[in-house]
N, C-alpha and C. Protein backbone atom coordinates (compact mmCIF):
# COMPACT_ATOMS: atom_id res chain seq x y z
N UNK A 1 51.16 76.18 164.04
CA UNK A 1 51.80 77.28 163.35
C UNK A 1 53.30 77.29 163.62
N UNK A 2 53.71 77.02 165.18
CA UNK A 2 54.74 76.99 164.96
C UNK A 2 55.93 76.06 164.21
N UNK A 3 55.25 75.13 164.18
CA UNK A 3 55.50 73.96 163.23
C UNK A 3 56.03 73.88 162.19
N UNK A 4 54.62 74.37 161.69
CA UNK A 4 54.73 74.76 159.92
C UNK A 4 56.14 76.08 160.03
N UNK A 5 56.60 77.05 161.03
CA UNK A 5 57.28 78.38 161.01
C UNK A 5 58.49 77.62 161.00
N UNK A 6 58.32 76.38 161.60
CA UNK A 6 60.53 76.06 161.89
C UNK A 6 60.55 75.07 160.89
N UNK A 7 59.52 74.40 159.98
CA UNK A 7 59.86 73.28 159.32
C UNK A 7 59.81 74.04 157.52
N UNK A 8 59.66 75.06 157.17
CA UNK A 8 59.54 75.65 156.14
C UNK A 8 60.45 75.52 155.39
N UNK A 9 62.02 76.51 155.85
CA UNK A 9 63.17 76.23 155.17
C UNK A 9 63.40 74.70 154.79
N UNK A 10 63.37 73.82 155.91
CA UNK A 10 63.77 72.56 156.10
C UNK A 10 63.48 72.16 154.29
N UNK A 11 61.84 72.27 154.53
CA UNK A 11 61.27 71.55 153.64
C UNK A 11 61.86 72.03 151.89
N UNK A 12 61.83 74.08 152.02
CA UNK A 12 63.00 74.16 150.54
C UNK A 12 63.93 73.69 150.60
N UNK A 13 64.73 73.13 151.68
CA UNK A 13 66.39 72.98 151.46
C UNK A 13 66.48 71.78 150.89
N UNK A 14 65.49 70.78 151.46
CA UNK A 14 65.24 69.69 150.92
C UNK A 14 64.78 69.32 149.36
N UNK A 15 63.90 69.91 149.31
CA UNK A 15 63.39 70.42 147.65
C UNK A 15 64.18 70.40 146.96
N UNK A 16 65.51 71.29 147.16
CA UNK A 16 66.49 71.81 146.41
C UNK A 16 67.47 71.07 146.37
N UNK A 17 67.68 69.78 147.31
CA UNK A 17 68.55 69.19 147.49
C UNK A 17 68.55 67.89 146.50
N UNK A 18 67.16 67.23 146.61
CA UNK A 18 66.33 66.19 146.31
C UNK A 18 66.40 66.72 144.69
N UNK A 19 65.59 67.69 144.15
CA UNK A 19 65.14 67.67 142.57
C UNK A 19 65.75 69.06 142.35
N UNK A 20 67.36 69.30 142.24
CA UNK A 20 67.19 70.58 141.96
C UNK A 20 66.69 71.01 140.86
N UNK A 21 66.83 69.83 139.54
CA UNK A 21 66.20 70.87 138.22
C UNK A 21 64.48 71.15 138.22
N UNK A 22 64.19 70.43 138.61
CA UNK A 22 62.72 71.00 139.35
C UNK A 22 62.73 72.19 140.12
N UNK A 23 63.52 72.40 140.95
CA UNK A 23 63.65 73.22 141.73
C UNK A 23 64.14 74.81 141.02
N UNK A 24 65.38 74.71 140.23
CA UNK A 24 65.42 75.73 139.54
C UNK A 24 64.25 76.14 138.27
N UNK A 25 63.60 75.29 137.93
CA UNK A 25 62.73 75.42 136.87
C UNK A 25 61.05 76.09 137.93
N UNK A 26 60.92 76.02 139.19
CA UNK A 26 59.46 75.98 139.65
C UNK A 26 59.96 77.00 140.49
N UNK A 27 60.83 76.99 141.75
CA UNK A 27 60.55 77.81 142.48
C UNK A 27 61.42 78.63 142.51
N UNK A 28 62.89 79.02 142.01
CA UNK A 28 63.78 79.66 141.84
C UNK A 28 63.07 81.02 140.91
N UNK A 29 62.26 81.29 140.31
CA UNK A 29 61.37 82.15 139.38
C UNK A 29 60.34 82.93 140.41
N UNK A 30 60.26 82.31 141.66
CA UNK A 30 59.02 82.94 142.43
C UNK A 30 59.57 82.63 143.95
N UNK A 31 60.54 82.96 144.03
CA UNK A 31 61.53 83.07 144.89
C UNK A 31 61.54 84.13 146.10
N UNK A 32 61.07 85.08 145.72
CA UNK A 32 60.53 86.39 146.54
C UNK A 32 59.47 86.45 146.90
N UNK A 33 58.40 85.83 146.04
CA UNK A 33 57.30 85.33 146.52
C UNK A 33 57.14 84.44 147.41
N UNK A 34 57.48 83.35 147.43
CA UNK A 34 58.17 82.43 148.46
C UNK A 34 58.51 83.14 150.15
N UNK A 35 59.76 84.07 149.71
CA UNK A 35 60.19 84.81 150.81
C UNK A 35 59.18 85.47 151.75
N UNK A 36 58.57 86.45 150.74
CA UNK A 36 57.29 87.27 151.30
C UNK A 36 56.65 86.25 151.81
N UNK A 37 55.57 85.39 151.87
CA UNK A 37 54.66 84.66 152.17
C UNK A 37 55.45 83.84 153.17
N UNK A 38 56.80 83.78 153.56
CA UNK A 38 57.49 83.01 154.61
C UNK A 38 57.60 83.98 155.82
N UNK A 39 57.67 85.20 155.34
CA UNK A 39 58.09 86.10 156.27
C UNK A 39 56.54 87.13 156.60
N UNK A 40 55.57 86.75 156.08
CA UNK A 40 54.13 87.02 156.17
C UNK A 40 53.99 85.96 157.69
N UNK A 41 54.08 85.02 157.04
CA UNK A 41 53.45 83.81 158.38
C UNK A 41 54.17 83.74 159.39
N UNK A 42 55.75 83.91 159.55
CA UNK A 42 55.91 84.16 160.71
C UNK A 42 55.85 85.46 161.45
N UNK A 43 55.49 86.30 160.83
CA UNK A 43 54.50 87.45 161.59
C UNK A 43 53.49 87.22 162.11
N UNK A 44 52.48 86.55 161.21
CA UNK A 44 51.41 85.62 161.83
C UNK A 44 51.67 85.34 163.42
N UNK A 45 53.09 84.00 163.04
CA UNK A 45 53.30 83.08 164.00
C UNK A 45 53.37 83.95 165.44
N UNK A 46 53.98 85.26 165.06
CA UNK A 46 54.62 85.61 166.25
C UNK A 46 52.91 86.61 166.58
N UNK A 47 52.30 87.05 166.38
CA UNK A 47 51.46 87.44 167.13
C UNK A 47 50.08 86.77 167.78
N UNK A 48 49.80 85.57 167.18
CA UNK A 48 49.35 83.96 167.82
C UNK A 48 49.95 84.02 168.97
N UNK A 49 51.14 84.06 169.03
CA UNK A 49 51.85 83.66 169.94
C UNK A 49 51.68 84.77 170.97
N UNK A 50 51.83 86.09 170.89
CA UNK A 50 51.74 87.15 171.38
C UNK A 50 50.60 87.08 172.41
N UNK A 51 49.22 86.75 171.11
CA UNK A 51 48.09 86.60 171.67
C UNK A 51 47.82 85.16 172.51
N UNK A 52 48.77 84.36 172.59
CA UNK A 52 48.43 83.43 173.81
C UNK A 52 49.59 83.93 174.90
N UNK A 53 50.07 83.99 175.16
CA UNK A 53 51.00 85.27 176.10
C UNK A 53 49.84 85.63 176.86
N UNK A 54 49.24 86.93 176.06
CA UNK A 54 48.02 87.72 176.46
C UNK A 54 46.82 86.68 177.48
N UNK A 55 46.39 85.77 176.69
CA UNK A 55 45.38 85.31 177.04
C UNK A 55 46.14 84.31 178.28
N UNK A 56 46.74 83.82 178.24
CA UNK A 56 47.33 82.89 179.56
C UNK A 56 47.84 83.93 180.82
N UNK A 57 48.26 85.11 180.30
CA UNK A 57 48.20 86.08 181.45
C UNK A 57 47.17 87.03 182.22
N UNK A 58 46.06 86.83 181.06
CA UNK A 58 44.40 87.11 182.00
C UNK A 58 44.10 86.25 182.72
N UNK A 59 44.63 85.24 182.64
CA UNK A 59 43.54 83.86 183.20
C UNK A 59 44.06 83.53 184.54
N UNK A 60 45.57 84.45 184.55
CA UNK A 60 46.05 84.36 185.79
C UNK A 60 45.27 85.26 186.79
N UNK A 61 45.20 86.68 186.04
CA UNK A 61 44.54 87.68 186.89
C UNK A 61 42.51 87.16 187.11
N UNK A 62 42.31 86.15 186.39
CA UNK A 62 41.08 85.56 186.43
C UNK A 62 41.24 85.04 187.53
N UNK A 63 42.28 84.39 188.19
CA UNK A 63 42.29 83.05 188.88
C UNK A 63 42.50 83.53 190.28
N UNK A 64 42.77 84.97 190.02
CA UNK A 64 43.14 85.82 191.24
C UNK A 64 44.55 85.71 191.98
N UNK A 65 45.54 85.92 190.93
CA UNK A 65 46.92 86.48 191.38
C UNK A 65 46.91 87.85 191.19
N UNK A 66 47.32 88.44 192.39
CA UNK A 66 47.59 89.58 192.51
C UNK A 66 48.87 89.97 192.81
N UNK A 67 50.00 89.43 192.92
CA UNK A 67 51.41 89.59 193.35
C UNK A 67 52.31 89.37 192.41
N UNK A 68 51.27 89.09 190.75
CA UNK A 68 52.84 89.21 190.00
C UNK A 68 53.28 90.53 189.65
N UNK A 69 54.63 90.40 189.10
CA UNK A 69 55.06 91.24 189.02
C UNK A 69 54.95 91.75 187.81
N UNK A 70 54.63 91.43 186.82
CA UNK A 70 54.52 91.35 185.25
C UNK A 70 52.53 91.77 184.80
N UNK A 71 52.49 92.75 184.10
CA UNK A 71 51.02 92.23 183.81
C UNK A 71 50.81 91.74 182.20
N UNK A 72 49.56 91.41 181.66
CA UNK A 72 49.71 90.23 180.80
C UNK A 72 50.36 91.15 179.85
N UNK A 73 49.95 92.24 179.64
CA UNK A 73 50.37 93.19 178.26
C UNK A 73 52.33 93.60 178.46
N UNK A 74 52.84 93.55 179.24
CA UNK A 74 54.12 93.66 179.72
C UNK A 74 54.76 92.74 179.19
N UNK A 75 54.11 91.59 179.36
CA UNK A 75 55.08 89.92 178.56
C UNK A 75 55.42 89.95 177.78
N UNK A 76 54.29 91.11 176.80
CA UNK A 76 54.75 91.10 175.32
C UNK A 76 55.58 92.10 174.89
N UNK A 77 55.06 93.39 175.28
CA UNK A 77 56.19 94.38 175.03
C UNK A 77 57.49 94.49 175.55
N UNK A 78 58.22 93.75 176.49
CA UNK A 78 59.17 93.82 177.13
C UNK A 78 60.09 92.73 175.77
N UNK A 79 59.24 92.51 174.39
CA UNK A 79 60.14 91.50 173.41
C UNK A 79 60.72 92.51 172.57
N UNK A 80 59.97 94.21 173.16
CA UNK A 80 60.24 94.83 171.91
C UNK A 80 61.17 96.08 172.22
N UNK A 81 61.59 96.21 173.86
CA UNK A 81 62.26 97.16 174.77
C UNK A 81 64.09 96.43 173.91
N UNK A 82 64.55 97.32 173.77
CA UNK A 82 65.98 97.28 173.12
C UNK A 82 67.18 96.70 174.70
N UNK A 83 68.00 96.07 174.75
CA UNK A 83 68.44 95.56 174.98
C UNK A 83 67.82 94.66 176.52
N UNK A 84 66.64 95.25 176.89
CA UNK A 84 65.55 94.54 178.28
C UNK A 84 65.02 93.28 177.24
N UNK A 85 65.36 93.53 176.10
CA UNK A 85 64.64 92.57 175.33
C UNK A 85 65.47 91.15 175.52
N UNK A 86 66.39 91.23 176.23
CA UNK A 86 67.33 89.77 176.21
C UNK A 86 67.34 89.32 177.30
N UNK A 87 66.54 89.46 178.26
CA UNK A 87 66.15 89.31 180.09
C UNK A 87 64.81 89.54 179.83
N UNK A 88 64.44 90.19 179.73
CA UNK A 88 62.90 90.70 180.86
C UNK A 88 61.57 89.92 180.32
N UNK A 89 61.95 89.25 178.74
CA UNK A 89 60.98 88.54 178.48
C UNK A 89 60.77 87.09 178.99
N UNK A 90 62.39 86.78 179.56
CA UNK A 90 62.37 85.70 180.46
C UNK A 90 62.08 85.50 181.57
N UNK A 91 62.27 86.79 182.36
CA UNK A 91 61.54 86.97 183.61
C UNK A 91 59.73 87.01 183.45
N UNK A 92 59.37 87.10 182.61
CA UNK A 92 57.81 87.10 182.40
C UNK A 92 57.06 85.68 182.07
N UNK A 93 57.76 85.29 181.23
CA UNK A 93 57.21 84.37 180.96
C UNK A 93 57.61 82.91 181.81
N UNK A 94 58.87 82.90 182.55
CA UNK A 94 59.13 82.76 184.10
C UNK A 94 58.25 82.31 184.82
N UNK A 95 57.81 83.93 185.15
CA UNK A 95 56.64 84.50 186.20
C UNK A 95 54.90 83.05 185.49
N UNK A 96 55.19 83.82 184.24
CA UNK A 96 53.38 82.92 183.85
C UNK A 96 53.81 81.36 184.17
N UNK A 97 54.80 80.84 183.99
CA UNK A 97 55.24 79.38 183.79
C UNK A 97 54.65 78.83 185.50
N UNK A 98 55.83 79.47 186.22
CA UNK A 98 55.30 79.30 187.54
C UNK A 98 54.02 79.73 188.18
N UNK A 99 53.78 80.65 188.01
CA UNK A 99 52.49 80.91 188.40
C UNK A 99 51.69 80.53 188.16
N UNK A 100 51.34 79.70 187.02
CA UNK A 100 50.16 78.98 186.03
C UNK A 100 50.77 77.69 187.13
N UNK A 101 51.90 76.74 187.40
CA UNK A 101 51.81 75.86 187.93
C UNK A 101 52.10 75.96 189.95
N UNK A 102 51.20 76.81 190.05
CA UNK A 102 51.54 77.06 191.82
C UNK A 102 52.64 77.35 192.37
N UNK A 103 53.59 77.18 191.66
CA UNK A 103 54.74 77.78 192.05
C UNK A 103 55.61 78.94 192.65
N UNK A 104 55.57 78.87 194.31
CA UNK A 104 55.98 80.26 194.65
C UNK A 104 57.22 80.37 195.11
N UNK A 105 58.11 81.18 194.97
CA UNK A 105 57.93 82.52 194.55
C UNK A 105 58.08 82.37 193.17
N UNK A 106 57.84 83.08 192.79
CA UNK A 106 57.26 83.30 190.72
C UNK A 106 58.43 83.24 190.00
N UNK A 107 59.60 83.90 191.22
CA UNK A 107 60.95 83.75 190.28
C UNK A 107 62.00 82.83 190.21
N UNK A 108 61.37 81.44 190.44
CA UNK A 108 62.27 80.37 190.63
C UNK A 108 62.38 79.86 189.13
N UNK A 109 63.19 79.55 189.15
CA UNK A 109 63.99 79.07 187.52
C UNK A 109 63.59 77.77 187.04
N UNK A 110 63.40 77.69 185.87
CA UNK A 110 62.79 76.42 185.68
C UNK A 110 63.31 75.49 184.32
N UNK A 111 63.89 74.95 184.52
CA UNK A 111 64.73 74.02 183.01
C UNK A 111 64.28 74.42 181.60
N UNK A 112 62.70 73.84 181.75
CA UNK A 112 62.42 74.15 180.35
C UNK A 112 62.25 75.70 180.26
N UNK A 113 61.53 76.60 180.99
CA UNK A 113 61.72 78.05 180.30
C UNK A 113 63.12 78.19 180.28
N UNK A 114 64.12 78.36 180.85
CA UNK A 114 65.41 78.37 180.16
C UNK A 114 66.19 78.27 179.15
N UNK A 115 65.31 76.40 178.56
CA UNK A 115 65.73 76.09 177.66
C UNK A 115 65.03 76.64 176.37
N UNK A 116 63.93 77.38 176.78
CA UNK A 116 63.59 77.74 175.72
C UNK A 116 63.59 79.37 175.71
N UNK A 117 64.14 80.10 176.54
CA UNK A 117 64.58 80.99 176.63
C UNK A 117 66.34 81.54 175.58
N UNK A 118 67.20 80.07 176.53
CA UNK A 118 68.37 79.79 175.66
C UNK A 118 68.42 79.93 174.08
N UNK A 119 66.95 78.79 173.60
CA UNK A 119 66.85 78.50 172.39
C UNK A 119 66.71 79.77 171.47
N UNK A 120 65.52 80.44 172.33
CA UNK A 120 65.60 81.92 171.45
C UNK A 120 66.07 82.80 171.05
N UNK A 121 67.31 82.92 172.13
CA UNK A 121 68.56 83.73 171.79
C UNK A 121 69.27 82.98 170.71
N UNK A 122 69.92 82.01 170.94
CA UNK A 122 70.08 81.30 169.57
C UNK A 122 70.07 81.07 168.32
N UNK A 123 68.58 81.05 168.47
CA UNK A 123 67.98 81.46 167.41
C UNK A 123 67.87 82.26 166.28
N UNK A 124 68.12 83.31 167.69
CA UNK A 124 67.81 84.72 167.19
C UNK A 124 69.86 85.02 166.17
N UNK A 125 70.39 84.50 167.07
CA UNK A 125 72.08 84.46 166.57
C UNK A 125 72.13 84.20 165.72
N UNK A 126 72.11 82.66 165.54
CA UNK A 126 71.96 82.16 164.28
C UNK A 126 71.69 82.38 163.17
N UNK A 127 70.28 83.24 163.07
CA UNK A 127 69.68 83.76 161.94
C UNK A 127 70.66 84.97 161.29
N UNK A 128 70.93 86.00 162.62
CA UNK A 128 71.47 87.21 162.50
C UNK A 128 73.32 86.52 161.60
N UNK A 129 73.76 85.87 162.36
CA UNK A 129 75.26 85.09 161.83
C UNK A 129 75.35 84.85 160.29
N UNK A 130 73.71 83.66 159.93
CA UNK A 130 74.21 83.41 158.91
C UNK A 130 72.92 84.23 157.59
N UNK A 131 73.49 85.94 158.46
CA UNK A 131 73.28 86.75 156.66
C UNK A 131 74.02 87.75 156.89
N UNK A 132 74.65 87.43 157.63
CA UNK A 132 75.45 88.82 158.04
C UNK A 132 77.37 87.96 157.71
N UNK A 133 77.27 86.58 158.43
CA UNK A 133 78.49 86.03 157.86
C UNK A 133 78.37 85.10 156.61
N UNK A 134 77.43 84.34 156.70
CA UNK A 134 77.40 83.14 155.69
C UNK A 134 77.24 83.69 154.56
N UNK A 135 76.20 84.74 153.83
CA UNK A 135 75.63 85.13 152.65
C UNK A 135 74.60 84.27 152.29
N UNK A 136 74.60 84.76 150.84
CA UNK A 136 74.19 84.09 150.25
C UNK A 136 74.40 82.06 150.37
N UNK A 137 73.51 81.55 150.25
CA UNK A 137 73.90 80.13 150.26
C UNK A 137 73.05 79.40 151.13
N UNK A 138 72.72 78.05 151.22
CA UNK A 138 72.40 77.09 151.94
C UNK A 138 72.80 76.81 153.56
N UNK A 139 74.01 77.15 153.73
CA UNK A 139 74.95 76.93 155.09
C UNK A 139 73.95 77.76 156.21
N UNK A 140 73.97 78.80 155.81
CA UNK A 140 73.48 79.81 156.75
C UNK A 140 72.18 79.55 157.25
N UNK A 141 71.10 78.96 156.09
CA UNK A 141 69.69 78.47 156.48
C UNK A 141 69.52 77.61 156.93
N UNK A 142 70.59 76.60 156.81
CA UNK A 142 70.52 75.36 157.13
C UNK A 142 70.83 75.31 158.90
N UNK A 143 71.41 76.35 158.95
CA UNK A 143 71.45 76.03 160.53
C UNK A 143 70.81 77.28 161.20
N UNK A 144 70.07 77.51 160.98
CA UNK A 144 68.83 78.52 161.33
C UNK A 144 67.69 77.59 160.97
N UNK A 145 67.60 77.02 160.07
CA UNK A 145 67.10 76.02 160.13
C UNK A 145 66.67 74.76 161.39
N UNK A 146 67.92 74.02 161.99
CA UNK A 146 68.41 73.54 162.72
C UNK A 146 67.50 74.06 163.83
N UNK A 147 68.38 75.20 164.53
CA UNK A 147 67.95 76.32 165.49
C UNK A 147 66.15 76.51 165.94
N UNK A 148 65.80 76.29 164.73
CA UNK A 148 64.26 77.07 164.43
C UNK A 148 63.32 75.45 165.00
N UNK A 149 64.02 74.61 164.32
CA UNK A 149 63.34 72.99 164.99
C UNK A 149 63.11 72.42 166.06
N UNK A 150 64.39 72.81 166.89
CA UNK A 150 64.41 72.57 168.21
C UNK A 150 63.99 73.89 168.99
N UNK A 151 64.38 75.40 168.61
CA UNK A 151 63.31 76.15 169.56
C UNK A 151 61.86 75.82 169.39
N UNK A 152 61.22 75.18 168.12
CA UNK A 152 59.96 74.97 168.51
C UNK A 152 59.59 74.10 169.10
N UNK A 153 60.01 72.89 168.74
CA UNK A 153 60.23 71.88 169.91
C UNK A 153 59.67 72.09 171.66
N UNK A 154 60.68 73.09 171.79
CA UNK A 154 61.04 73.48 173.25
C UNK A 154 59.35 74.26 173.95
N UNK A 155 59.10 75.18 172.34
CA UNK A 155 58.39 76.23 172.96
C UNK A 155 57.16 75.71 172.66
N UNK A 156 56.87 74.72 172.00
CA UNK A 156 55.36 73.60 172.21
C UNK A 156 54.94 72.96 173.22
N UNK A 157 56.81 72.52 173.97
CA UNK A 157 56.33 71.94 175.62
C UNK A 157 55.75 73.05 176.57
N UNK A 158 56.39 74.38 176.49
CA UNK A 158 56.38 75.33 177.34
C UNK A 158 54.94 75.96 177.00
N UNK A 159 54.36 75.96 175.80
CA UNK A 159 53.06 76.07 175.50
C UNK A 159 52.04 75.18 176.12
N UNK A 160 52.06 73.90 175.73
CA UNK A 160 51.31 72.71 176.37
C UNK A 160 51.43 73.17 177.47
N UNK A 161 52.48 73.17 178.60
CA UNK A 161 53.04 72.73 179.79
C UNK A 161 51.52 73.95 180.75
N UNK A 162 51.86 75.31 180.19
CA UNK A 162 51.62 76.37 180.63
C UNK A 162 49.76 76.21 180.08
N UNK A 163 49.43 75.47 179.48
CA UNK A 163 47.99 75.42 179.02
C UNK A 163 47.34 74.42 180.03
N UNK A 164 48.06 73.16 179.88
CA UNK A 164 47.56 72.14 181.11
C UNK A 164 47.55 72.65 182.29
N UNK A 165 48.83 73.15 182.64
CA UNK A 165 48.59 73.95 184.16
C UNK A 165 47.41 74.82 184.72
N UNK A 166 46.90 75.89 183.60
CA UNK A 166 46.18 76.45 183.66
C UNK A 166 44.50 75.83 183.46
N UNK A 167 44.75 74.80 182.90
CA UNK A 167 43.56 73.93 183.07
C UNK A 167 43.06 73.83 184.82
N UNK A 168 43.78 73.33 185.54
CA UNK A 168 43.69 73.61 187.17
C UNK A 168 43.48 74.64 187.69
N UNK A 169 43.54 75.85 187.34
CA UNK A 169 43.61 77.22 188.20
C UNK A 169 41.83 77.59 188.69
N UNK A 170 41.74 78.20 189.22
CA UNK A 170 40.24 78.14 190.35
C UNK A 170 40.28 79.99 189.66
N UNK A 171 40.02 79.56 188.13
CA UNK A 171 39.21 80.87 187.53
C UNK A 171 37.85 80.32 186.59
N UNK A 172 37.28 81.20 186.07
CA UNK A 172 35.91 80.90 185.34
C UNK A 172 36.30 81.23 183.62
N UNK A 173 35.49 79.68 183.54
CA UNK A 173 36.19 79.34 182.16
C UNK A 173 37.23 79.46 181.32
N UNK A 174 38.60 78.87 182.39
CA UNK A 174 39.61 78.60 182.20
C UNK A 174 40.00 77.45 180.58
N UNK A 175 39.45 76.47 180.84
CA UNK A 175 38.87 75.56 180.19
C UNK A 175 38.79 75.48 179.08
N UNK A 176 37.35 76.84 178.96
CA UNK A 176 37.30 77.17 177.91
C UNK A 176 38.02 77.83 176.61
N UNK A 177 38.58 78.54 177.55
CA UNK A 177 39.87 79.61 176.67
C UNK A 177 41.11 79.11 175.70
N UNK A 178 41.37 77.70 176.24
CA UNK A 178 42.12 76.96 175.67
C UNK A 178 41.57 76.00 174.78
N UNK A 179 40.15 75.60 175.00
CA UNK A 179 39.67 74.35 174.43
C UNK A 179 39.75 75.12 172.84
């Protein structure tokens, strides 16, 4: 899903680039439709995501950590706390990264959540930059675009990374939850 969420634009910009009179004749007419159904799925995307958050942070309390500081439902709402929203979701998901890989103390820093911490802010810029400066136009998507490729990138390792780890943890049907 996340895949299909950062490679979407890519794939209209390309469309449009490649055949535009195709392009103005097919999808320029259903254009909002388009939009809606883009901005449908990454709602989707983001509560998939939400919901593995959730589920990788039971499996901790399965596995019998009792000293984090975060509980699983916290990971998520701390994306939606107004300006805690630019820290505290990094400190959580931090916390699961390390903690899913033995890592103590929980708040030691770790390259890739960073980098995909970094990426999200970014991201998040980017998008906000180019409709607020770029407008209308290609420029602006195109590098939100960009942005959207490599945060998923990032956040597929940090997914994997945090799933394999948890493959090891000494809870009951760990295993399973992911298989």
């Amino acid at each position: 899903m996340i895949v299909i969420d950062a490679l979407w634009n890519p794939a209209i910009l390309v469309a449009a680039w490649m055949t535009p009179e195709l392009f103005q004749r097919f999808v320029t007419p259903i254009a909002n439709t388009v939009d809606v159904a883009a901005l449908l799925f990454k709602i989707v995307t983001m509560i998939v995501f939400c919901r593995w958050i959730l589920v990788a942070g039971n499996n901790l309390i399965a596995a019998g950590f009792e000293d984090l500081e975060f509980t699983p439902w916290s990971r998520i709402w701390w994306f939606l706390v107004p300006f805690a929203c630019l820290i505290k979701p990094f400190h959580g998901m931090r916390e699961l990264w390390n903690a899913s890989r033995g890592v103590y103390p929980h708040d030691l820093n770790d390259n890739l959540v960073a980098a995909w911490w970094a990426l999200w802010l970014l991201a998040g810029l980017v998008a906000w930059l180019a409709n607020a400066v770029a407008g209308p136009g290609t420029g602006g998507l195109l590098a939100g675009s960009v942005a959207d490729i490599v945060l998923a990138s990032v956040a597929i390792a940090l997914i994997r990374g945090i799933a394999l780890a948890q493959t090891g943890l000494d809870g009951s049907k760990l295993n399973e939850v992911f298989a």
